[in-house]
PDB file of N, CA and C in Angstrom:
ATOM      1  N   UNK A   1     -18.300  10.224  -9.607  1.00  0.00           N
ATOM      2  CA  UNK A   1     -17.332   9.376  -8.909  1.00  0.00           C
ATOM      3  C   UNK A   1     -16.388   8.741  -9.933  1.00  0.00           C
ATOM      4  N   UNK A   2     -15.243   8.758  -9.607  1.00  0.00           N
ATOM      5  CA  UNK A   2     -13.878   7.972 -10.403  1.00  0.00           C
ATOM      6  C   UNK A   2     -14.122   6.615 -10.716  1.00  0.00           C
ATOM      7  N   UNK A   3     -14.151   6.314 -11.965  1.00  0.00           N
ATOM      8  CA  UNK A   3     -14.003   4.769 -11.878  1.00  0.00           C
ATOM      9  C   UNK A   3     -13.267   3.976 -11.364  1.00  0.00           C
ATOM     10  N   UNK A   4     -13.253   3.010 -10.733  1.00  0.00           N
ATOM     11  CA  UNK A   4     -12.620   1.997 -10.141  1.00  0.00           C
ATOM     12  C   UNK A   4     -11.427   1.730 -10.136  1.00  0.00           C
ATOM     13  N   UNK A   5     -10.555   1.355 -11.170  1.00  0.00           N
ATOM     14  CA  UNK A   5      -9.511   1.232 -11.494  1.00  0.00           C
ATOM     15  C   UNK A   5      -8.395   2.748 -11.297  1.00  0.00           C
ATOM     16  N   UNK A   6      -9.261   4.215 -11.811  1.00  0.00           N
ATOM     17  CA  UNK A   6      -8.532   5.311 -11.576  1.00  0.00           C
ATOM     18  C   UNK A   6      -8.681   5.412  -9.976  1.00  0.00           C
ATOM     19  N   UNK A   7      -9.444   5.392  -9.355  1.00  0.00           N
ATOM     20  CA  UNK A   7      -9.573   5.335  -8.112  1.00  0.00           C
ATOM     21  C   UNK A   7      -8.514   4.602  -7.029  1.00  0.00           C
ATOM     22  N   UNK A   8      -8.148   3.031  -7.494  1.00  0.00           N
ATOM     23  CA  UNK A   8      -6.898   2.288  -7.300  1.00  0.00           C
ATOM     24  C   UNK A   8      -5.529   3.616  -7.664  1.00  0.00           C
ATOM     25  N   UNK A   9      -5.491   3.498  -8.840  1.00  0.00           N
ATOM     26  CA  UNK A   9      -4.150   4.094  -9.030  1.00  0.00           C
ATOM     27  C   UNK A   9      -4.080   5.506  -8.514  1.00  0.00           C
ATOM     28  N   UNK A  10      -4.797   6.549  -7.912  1.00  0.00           N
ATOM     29  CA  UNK A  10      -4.783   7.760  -7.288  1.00  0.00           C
ATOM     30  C   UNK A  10      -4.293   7.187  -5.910  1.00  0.00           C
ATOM     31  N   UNK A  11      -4.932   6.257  -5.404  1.00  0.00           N
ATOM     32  CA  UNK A  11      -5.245   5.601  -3.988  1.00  0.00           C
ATOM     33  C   UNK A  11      -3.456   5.148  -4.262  1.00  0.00           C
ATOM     34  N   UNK A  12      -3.033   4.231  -4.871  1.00  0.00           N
ATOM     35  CA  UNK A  12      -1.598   4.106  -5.039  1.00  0.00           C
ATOM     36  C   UNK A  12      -0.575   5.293  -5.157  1.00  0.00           C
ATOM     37  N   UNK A  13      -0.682   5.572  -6.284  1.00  0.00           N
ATOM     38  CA  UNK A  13       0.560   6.920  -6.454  1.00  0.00           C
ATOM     39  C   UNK A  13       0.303   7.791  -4.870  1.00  0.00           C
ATOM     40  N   UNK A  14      -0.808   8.227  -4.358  1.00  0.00           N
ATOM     41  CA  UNK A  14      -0.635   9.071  -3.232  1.00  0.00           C
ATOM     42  C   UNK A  14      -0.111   8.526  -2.077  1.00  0.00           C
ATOM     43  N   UNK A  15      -0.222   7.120  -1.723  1.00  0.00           N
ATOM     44  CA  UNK A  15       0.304   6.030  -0.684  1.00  0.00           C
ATOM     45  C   UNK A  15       1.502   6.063  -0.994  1.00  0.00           C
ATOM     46  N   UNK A  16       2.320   5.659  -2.235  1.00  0.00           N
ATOM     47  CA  UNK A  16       3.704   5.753  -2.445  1.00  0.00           C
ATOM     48  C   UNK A  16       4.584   6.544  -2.318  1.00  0.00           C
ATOM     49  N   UNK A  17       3.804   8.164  -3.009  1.00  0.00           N
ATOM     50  CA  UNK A  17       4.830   9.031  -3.386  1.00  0.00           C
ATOM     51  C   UNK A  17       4.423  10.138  -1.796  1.00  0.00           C
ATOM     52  N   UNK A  18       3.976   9.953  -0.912  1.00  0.00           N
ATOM     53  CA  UNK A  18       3.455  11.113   0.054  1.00  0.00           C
ATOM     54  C   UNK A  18       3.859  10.282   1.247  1.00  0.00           C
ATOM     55  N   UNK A  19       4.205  10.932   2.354  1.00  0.00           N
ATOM     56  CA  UNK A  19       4.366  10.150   3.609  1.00  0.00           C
ATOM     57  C   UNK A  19       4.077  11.171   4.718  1.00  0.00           C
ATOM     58  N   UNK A  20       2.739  11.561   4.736  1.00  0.00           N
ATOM     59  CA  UNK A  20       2.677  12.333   5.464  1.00  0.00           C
ATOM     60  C   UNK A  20       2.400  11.866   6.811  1.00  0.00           C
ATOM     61  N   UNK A  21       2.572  10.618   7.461  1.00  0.00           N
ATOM     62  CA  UNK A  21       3.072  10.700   9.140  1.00  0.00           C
ATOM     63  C   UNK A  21       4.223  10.486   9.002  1.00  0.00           C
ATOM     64  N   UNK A  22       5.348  10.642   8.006  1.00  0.00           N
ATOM     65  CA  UNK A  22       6.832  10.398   8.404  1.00  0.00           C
ATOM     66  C   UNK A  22       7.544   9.472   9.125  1.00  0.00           C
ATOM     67  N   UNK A  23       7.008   8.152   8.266  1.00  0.00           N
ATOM     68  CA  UNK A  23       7.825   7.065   9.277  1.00  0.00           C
ATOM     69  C   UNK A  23       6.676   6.562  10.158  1.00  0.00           C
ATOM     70  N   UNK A  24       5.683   6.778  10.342  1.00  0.00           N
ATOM     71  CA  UNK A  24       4.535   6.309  11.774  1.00  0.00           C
ATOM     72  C   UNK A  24       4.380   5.175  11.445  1.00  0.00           C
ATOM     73  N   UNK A  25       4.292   4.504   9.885  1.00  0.00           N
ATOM     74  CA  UNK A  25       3.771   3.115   9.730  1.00  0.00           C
ATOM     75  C   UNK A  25       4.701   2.397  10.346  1.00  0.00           C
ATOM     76  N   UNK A  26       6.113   2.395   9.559  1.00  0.00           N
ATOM     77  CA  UNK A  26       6.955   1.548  10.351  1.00  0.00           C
ATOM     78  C   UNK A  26       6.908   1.956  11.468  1.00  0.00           C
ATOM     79  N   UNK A  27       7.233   2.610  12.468  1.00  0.00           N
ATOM     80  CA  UNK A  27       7.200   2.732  13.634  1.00  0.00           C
ATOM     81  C   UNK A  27       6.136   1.950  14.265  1.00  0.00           C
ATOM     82  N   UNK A  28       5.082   2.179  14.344  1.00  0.00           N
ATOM     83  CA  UNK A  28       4.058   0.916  14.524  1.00  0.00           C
ATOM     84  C   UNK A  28       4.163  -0.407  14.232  1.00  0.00           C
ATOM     85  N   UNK A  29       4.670  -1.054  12.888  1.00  0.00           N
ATOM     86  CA  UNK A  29       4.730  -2.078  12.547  1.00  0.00           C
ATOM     87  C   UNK A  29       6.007  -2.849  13.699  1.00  0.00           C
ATOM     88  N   UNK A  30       7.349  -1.799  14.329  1.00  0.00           N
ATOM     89  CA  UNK A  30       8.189  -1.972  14.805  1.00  0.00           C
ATOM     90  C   UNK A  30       7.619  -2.674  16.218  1.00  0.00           C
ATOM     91  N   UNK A  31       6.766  -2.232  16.203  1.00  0.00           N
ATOM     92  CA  UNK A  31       6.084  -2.280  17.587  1.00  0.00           C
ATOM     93  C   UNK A  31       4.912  -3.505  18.153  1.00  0.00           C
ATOM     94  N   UNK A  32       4.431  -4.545  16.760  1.00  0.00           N
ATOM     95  CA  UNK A  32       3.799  -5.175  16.529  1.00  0.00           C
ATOM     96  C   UNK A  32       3.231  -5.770  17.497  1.00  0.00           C
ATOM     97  N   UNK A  33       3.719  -5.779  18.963  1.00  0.00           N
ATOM     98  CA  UNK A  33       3.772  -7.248  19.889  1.00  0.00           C
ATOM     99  C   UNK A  33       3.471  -6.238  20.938  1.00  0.00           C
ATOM    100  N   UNK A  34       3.625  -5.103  21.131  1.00  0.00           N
ATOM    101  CA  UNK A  34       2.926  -4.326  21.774  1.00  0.00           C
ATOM    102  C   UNK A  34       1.682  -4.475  22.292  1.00  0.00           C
ATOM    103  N   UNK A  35       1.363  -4.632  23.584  1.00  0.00           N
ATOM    104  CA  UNK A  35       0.025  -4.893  23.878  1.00  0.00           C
ATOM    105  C   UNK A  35      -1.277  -3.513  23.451  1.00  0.00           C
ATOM    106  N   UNK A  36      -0.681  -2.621  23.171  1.00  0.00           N
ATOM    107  CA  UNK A  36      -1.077  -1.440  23.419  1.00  0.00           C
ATOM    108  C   UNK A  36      -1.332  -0.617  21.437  1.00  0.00           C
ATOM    109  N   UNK A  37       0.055  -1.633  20.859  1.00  0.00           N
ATOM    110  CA  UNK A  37      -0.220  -1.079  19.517  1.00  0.00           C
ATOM    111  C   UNK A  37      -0.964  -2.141  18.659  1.00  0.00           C
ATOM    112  N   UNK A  38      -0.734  -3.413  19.147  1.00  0.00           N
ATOM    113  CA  UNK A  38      -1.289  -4.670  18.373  1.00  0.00           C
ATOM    114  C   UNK A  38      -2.523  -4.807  17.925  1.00  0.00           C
ATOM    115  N   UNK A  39      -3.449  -4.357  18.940  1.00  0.00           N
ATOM    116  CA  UNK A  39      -4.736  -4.319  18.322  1.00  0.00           C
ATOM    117  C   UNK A  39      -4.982  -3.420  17.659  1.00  0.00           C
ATOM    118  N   UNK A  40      -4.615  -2.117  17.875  1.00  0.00           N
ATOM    119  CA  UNK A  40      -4.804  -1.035  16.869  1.00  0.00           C
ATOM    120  C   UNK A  40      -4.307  -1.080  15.269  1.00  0.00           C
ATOM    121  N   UNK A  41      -3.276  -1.939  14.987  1.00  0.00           N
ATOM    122  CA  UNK A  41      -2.257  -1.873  13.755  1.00  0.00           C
ATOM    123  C   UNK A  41      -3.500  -3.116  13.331  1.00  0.00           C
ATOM    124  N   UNK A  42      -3.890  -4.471  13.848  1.00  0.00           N
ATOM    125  CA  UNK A  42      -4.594  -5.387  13.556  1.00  0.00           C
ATOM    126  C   UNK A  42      -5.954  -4.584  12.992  1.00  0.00           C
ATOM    127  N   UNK A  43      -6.513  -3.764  13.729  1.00  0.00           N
ATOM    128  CA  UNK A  43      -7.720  -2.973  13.074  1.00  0.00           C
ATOM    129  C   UNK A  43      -7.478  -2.581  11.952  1.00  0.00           C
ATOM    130  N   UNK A  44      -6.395  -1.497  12.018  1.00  0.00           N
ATOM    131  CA  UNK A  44      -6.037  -0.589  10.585  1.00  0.00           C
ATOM    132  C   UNK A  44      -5.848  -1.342  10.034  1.00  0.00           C
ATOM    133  N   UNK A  45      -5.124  -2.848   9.849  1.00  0.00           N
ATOM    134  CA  UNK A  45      -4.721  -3.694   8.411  1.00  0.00           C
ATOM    135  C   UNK A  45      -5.607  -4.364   8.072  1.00  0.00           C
ATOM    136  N   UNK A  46      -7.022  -4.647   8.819  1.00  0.00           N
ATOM    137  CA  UNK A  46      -7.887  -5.412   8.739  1.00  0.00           C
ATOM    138  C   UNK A  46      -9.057  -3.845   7.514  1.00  0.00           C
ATOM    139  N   UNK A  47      -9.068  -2.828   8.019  1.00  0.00           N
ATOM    140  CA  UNK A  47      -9.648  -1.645   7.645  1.00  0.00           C
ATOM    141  C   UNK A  47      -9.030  -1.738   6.003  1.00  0.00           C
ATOM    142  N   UNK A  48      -7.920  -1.690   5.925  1.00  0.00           N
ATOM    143  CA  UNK A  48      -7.052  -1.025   4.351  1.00  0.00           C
ATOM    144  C   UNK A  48      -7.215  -2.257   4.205  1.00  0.00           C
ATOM    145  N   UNK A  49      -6.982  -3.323   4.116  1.00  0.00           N
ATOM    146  CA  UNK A  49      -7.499  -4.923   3.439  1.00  0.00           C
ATOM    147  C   UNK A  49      -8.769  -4.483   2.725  1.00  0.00           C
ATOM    148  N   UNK A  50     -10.006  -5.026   3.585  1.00  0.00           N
ATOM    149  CA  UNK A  50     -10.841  -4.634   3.662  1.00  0.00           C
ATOM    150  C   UNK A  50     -11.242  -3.187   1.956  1.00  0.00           C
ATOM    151  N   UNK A  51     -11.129  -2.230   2.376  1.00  0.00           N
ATOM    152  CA  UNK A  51     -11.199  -1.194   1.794  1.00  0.00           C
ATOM    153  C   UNK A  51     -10.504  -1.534   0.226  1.00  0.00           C
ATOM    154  N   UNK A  52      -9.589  -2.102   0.072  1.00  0.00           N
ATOM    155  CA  UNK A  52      -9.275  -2.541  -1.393  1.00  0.00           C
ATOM    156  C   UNK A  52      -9.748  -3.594  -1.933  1.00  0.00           C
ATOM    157  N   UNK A  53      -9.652  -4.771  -0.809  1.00  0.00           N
ATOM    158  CA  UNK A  53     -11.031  -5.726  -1.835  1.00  0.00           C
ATOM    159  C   UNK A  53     -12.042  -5.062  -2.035  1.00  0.00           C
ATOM    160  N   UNK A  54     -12.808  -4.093  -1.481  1.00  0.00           N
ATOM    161  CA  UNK A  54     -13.863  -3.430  -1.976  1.00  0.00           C
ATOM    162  C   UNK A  54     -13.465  -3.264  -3.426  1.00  0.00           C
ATOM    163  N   UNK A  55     -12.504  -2.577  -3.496  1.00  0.00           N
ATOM    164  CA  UNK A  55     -11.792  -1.594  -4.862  1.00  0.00           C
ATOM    165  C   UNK A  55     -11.832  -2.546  -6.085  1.00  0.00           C
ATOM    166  N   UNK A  56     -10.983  -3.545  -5.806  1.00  0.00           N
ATOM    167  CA  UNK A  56     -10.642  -4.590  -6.337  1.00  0.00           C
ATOM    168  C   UNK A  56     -12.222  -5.458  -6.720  1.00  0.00           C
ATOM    169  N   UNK A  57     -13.132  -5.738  -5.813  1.00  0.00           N
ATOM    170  CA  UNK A  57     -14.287  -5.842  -6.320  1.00  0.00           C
ATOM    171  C   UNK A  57     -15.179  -4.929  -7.354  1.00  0.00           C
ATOM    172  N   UNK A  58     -14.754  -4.013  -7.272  1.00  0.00           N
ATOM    173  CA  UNK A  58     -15.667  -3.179  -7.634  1.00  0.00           C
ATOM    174  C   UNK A  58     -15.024  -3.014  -9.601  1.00  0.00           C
ATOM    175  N   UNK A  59     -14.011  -3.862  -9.613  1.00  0.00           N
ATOM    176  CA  UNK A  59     -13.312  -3.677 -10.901  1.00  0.00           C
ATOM    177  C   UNK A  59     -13.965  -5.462 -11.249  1.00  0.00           C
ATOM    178  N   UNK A  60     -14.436  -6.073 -10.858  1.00  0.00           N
ATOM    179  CA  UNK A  60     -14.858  -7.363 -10.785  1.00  0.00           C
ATOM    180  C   UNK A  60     -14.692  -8.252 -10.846  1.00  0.00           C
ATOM    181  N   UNK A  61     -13.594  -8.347 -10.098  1.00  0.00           N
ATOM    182  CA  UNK A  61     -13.125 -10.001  -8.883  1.00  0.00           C
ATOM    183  C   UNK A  61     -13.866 -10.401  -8.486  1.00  0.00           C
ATOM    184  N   UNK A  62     -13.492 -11.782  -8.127  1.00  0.00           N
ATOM    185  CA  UNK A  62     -14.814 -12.754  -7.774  1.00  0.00           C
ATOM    186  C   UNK A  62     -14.231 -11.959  -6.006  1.00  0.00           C
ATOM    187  N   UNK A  63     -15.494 -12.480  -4.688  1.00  0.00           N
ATOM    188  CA  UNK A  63     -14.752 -11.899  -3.723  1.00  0.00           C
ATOM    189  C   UNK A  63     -13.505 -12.497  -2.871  1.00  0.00           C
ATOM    190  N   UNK A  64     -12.949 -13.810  -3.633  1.00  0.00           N
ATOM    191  CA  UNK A  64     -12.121 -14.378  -2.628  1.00  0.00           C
ATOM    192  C   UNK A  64     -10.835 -13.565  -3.911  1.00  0.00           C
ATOM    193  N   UNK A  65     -10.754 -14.036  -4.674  1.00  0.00           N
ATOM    194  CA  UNK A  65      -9.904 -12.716  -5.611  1.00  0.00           C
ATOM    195  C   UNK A  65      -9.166 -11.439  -5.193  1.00  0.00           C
ATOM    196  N   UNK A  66     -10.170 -10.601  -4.870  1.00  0.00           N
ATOM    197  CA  UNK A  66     -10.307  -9.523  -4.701  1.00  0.00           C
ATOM    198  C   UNK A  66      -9.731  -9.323  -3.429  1.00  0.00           C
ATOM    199  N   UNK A  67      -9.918 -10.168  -2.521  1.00  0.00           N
ATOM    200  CA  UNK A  67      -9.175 -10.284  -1.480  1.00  0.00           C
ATOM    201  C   UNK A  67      -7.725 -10.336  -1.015  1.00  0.00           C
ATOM    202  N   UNK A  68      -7.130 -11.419  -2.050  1.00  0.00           N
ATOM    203  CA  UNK A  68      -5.840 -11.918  -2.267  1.00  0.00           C
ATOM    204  C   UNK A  68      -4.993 -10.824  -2.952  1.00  0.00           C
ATOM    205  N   UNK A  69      -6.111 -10.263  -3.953  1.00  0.00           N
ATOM    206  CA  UNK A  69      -5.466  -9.081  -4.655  1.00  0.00           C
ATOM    207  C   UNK A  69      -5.084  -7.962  -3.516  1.00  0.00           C
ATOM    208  N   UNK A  70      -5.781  -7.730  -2.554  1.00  0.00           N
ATOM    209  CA  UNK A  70      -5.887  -6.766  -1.517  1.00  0.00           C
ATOM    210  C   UNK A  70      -4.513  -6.675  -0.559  1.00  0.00           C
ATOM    211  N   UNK A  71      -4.696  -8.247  -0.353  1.00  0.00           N
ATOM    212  CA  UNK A  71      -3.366  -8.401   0.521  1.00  0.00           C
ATOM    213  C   UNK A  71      -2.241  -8.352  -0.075  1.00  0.00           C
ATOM    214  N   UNK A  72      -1.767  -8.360  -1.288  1.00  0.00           N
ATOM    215  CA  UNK A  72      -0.516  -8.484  -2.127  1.00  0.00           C
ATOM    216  C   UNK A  72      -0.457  -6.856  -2.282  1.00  0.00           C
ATOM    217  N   UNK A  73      -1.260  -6.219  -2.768  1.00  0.00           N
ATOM    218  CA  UNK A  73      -1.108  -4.840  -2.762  1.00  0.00           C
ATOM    219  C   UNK A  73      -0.687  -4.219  -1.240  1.00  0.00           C
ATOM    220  N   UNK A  74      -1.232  -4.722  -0.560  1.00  0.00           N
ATOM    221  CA  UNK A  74      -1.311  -3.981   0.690  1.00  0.00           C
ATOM    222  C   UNK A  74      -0.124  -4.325   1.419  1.00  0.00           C
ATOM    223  N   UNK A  75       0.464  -5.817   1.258  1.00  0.00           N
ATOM    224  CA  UNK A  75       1.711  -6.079   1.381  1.00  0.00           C
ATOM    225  C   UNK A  75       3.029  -5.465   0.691  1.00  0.00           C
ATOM    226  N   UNK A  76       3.019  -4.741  -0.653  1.00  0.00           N
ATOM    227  CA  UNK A  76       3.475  -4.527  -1.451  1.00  0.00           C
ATOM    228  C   UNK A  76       3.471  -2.562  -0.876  1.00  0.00           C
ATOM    229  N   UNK A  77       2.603  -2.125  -0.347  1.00  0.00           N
ATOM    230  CA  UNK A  77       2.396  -0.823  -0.183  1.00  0.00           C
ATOM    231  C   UNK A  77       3.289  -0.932   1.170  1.00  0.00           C
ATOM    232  N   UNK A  78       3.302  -1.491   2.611  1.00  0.00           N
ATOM    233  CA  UNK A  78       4.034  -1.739   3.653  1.00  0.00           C
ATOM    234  C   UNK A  78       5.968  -2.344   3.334  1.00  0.00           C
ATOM    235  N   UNK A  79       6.035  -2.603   2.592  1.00  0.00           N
ATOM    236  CA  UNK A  79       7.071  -2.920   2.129  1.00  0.00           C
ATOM    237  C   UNK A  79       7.927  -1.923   1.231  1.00  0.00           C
ATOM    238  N   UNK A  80       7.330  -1.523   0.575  1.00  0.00           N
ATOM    239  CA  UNK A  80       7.661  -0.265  -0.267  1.00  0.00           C
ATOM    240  C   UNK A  80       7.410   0.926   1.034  1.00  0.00           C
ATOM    241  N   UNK A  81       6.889   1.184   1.856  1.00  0.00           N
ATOM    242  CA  UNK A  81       6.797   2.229   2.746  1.00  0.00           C
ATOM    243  C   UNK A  81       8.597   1.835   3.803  1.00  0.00           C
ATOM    244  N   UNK A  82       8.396   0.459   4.332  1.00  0.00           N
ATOM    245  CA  UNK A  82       9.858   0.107   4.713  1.00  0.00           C
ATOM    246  C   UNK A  82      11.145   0.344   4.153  1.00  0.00           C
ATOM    247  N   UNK A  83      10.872   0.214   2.741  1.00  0.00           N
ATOM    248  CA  UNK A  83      12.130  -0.118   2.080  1.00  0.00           C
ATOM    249  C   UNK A  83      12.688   1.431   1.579  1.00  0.00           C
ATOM    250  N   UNK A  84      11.623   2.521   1.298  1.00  0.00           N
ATOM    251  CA  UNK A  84      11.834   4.127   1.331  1.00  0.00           C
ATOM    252  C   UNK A  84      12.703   4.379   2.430  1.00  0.00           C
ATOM    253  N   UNK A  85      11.878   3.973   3.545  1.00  0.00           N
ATOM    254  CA  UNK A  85      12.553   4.350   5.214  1.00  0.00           C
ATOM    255  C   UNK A  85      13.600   3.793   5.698  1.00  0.00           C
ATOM    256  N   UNK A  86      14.254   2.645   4.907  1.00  0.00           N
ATOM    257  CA  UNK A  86      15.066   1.776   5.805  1.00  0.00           C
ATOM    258  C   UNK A  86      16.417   1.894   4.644  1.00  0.00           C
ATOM    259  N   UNK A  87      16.422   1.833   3.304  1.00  0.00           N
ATOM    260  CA  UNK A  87      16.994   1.718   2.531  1.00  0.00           C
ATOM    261  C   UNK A  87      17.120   3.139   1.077  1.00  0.00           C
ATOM    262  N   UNK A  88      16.558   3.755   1.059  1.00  0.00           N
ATOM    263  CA  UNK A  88      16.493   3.974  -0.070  1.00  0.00           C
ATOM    264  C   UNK A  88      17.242   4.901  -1.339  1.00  0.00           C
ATOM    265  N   UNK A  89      18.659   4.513  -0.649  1.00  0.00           N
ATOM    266  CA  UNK A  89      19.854   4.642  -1.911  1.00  0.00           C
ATOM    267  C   UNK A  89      19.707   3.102  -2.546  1.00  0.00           C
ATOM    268  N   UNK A  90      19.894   2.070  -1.833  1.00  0.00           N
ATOM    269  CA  UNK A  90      19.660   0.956  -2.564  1.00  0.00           C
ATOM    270  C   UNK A  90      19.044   0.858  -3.528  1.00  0.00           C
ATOM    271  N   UNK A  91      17.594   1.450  -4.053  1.00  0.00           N
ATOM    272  CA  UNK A  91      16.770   1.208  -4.351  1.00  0.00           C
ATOM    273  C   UNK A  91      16.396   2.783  -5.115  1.00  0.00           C
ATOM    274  N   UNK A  92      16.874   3.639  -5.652  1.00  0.00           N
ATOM    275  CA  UNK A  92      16.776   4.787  -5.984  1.00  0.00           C
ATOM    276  C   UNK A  92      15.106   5.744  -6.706  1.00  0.00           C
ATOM    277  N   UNK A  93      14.742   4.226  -7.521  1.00  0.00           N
ATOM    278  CA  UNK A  93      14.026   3.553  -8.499  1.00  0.00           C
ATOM    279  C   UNK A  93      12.429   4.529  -7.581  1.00  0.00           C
ATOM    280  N   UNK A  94      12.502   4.529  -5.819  1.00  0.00           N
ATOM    281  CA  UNK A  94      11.476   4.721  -5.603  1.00  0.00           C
ATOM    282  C   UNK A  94      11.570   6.055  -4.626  1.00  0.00           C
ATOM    283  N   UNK A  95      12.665   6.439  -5.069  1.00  0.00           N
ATOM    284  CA  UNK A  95      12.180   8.076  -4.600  1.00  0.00           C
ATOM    285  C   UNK A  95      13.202   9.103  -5.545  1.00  0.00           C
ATOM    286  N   UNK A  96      14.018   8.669  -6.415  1.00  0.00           N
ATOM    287  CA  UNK A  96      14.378   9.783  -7.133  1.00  0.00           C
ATOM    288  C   UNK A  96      14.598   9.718  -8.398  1.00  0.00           C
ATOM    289  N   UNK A  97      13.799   8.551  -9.201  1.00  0.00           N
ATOM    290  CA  UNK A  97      13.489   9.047 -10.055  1.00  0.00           C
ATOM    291  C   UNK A  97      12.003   8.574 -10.482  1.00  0.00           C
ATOM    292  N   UNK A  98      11.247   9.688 -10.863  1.00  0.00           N
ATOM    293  CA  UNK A  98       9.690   9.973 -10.744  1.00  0.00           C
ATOM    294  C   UNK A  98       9.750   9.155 -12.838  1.00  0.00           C
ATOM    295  N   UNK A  99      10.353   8.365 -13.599  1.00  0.00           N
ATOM    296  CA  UNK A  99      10.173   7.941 -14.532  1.00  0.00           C
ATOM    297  C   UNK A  99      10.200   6.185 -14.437  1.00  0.00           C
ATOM    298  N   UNK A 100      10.462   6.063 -13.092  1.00  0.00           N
ATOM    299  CA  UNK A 100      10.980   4.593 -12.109  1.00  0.00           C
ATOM    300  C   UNK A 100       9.514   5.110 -11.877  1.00  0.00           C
ATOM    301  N   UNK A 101       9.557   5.565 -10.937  1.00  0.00           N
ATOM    302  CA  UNK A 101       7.918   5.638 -10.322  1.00  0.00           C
ATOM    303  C   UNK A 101       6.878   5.260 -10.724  1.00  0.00           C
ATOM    304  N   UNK A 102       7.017   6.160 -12.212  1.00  0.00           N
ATOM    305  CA  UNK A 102       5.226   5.945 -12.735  1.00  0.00           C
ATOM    306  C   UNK A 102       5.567   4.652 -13.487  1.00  0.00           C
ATOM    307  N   UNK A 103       6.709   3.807 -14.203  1.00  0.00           N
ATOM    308  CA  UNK A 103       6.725   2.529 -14.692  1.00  0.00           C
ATOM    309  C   UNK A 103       6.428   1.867 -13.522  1.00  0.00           C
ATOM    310  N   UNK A 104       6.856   1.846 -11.849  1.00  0.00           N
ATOM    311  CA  UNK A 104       6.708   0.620 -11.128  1.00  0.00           C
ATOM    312  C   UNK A 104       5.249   1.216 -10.762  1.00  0.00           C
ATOM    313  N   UNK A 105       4.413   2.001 -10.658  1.00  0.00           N
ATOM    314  CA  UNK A 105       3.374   2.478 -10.101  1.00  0.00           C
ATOM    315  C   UNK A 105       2.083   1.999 -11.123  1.00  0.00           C
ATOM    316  N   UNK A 106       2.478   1.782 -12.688  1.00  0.00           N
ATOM    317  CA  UNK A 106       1.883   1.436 -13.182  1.00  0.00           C
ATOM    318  C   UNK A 106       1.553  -0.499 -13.139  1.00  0.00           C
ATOM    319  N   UNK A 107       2.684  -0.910 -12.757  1.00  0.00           N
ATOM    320  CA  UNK A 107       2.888  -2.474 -12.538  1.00  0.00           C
ATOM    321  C   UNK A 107       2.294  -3.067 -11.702  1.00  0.00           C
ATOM    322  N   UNK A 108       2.668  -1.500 -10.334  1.00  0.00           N
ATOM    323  CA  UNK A 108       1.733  -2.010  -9.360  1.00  0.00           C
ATOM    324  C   UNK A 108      -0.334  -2.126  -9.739  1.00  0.00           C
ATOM    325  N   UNK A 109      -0.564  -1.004 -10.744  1.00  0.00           N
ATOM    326  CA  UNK A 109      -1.670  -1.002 -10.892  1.00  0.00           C
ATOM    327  C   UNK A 109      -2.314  -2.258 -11.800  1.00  0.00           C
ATOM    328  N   UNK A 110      -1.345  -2.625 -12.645  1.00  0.00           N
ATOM    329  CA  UNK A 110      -2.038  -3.590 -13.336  1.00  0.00           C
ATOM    330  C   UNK A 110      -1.789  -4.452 -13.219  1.00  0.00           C
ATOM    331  N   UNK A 111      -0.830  -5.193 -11.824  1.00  0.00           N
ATOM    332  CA  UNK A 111      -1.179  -6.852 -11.408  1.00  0.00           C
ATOM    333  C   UNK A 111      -2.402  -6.759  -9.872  1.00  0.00           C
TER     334      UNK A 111
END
């Protein structure tokens, strides 16, 4: 098994650089108030939270840490998924050039 930390940054670079439902996150997130999508999007963010404080524990954060760390990443991964989809001539840095990438991909890994 991958150590911890490589495990984070695989788990990152593939979240960033791959979008294989094409837009489904935002589309869901669009939808928030939805009686029908709300609880489901509340599960999944509660699930990927969840699943990286693990990560983040497992590199050895205390567990309220590890938590906070979870949500900033995970906030940081939904935002960067928006800002691809909504913007991203603005912002070039995160889809065309792959030397932007691995510097912000690494930043993301080590805060």
């Amino acid at each position: 098994m991958a150590e911890p930390r490589e495990r984070l940054r695989t788990l990152f670079r593939t979240a960033i650089t791959e979008d294989p439902t094409s837009g489904l996150e935002p589309a869901l997130v669009a939808h928030a108030d939805d009686p029908v999508v709300a609880p489901i999007l509340h599960r999944v963010t509660q699930r990927r939270v969840a699943f990286l404080a693990d990560g983040y524990a497992e590199l050895g954060l205390p567990p309220a840490q590890a938590r906070h760390q979870a949500v900033v990443a995970y906030a940081t991964y939904v935002g960067w998924v928006q800002l691809r989809r909504a913007a991203p001539a603005a912002v070039p840095e995160i889809t065309n050039d792959p030397d932007a990438l691995a510097h912000l991909l690494e930043h993301l890994v080590r805060a």
